[in-house]
Every structure is written in C-alpha cells, then in structure tokens.
C-alpha atoms as a PDB file:
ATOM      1  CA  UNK A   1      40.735-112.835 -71.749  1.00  0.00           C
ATOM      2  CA  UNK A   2      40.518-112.718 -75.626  1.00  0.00           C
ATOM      3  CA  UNK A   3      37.199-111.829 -77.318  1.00  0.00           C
ATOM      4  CA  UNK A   4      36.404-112.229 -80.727  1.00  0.00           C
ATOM      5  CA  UNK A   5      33.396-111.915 -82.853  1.00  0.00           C
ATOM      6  CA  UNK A   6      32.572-115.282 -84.725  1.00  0.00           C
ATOM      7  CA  UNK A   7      32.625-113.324 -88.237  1.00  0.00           C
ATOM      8  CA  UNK A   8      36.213-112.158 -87.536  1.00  0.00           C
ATOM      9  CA  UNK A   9      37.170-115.574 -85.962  1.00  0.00           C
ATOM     10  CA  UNK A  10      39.286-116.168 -89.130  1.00  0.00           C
ATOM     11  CA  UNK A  11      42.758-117.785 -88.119  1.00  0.00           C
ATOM     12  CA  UNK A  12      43.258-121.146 -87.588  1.00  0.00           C
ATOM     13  CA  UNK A  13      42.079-122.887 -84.083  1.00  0.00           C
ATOM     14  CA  UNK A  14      45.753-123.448 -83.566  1.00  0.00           C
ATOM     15  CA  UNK A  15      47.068-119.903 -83.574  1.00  0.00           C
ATOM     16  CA  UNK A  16      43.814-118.927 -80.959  1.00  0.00           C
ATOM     17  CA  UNK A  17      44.810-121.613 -78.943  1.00  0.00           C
ATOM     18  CA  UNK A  18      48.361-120.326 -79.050  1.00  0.00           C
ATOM     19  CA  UNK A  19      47.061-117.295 -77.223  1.00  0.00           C
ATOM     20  CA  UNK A  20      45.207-118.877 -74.097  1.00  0.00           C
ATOM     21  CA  UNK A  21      48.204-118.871 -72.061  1.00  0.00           C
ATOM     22  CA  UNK A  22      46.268-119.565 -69.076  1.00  0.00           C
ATOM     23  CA  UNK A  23      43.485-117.366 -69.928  1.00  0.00           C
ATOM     24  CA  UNK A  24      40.425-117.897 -71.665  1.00  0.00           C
ATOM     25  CA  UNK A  25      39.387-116.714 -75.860  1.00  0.00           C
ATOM     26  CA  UNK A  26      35.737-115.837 -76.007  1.00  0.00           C
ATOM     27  CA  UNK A  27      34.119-116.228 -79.604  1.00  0.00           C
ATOM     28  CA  UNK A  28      30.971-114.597 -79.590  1.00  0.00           C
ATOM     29  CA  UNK A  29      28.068-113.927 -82.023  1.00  0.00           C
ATOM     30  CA  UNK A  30      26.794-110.245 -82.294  1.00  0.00           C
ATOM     31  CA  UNK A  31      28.333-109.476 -78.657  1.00  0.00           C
ATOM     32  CA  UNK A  32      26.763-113.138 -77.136  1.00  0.00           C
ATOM     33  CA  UNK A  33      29.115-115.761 -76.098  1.00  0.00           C
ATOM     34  CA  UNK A  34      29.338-119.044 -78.267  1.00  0.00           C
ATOM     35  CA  UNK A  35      32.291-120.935 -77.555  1.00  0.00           C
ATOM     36  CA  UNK A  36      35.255-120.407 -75.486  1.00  0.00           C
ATOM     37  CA  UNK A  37      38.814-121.815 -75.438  1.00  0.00           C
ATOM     38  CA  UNK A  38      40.235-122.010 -72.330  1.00  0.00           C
ATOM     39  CA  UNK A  39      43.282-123.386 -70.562  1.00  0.00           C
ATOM     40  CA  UNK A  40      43.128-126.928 -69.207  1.00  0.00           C
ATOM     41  CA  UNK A  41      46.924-126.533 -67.490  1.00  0.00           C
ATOM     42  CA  UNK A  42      45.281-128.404 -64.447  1.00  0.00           C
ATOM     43  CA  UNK A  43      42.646-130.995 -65.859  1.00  0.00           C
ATOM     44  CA  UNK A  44      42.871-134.326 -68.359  1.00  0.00           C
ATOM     45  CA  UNK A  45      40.865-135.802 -70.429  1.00  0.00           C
ATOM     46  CA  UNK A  46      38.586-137.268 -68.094  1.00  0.00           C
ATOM     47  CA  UNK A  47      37.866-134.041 -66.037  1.00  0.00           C
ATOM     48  CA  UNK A  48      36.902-132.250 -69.547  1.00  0.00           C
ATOM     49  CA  UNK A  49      34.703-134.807 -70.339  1.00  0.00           C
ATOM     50  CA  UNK A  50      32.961-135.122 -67.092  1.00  0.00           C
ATOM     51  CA  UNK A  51      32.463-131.653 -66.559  1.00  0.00           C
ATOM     52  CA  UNK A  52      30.651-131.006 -70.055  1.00  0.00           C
ATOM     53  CA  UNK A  53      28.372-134.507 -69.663  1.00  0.00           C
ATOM     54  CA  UNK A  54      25.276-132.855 -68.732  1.00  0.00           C
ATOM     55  CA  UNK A  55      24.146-136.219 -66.739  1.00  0.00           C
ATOM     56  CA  UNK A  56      26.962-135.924 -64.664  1.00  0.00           C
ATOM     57  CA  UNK A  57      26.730-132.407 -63.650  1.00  0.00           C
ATOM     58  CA  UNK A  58      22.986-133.244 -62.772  1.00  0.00           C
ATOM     59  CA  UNK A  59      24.197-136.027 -60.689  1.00  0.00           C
ATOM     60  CA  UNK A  60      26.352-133.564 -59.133  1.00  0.00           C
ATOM     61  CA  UNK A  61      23.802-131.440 -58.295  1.00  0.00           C
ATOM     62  CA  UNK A  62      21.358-133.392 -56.928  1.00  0.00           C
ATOM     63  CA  UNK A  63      24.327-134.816 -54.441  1.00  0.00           C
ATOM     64  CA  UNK A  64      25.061-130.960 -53.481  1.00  0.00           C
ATOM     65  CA  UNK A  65      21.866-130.360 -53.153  1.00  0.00           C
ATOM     66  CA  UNK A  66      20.621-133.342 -50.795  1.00  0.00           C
ATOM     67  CA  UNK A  67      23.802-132.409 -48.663  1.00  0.00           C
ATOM     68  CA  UNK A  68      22.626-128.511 -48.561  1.00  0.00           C
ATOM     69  CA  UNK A  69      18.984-130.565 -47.366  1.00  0.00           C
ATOM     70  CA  UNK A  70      19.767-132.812 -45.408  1.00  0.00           C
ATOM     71  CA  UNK A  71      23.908-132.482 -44.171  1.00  0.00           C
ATOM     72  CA  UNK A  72      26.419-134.232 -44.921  1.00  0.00           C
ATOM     73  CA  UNK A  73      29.875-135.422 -43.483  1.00  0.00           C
ATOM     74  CA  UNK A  74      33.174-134.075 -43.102  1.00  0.00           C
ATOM     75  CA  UNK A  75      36.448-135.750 -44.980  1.00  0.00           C
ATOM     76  CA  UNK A  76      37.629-136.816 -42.138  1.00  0.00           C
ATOM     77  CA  UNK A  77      34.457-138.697 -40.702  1.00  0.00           C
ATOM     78  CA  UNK A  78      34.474-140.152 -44.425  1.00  0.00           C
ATOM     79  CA  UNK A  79      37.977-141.463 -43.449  1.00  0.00           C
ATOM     80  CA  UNK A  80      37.629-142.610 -40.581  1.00  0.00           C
ATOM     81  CA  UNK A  81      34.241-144.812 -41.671  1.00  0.00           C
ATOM     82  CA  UNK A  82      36.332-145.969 -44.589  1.00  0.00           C
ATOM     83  CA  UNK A  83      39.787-146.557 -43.343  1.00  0.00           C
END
C-alpha cells in the first residue's frame, strides 16, 4: 500500500494507477484518508458500481441482518427449492 498526502498528490492519475499492482494508493488529507485507488483485477463494472451505491449496500444489510435475526438457508436448500 501507497500513501500519499493530497498536497503532494501531483502526478498524473495514470502514473498512480500504474503503481496499484494489486495493492491499494491511499491519498489522504493531513494524515486522514480521502480517496483510494485500488485494484479491481477481480470485479467489472457492475460490481464497482454496486458496491459504492449506498442503496444497495443498505439493501444488503438489512438482508444480512434479517438472516443474523431470524436464519436463513443454506445454498444447497436454495438449490434444491429452485432446481
């Protein structure tokens, strides 16, 4: 992992981008973090997107945390009702 300070975040985006190689580049702003760029070697376009939609995630959350409430199922009871 790269940090850098926003002030001295100078270079282009494509040259700290150039650096991820599977790790992440921190920018941060007097020692908090702002912005990060990290590797997406495993995710499209559609996985970004969903993951930084904040209605989604609360969505997601909700689901986790009616199946911490109440239970849930196991993937293979889900494919067994469905196939």
């Amino acid at each position: 992992m790269k940090v850098v300070e926003k002030h001295n975040a100078t270079r282009s985006l494509a040259e700290y981008a150039a650096e991820i190689q599977g790790g992440t580049v921190v920018v941060t702003d007097h020692g908090h973090p702002v912005a990060a760029l990290v590797s997406l070697d495993n995710a499209d376009l559609e996985t970004v997107a969903l993951s930084t939609n904040p209605e989604f995630m609360a969505l997601i959350e909700r689901s986790r945390a009616a199946a911490r409430a109440e239970g849930g199922i196991s993937a293979a009871d889900m494919r067994k009702r469905v196939l």
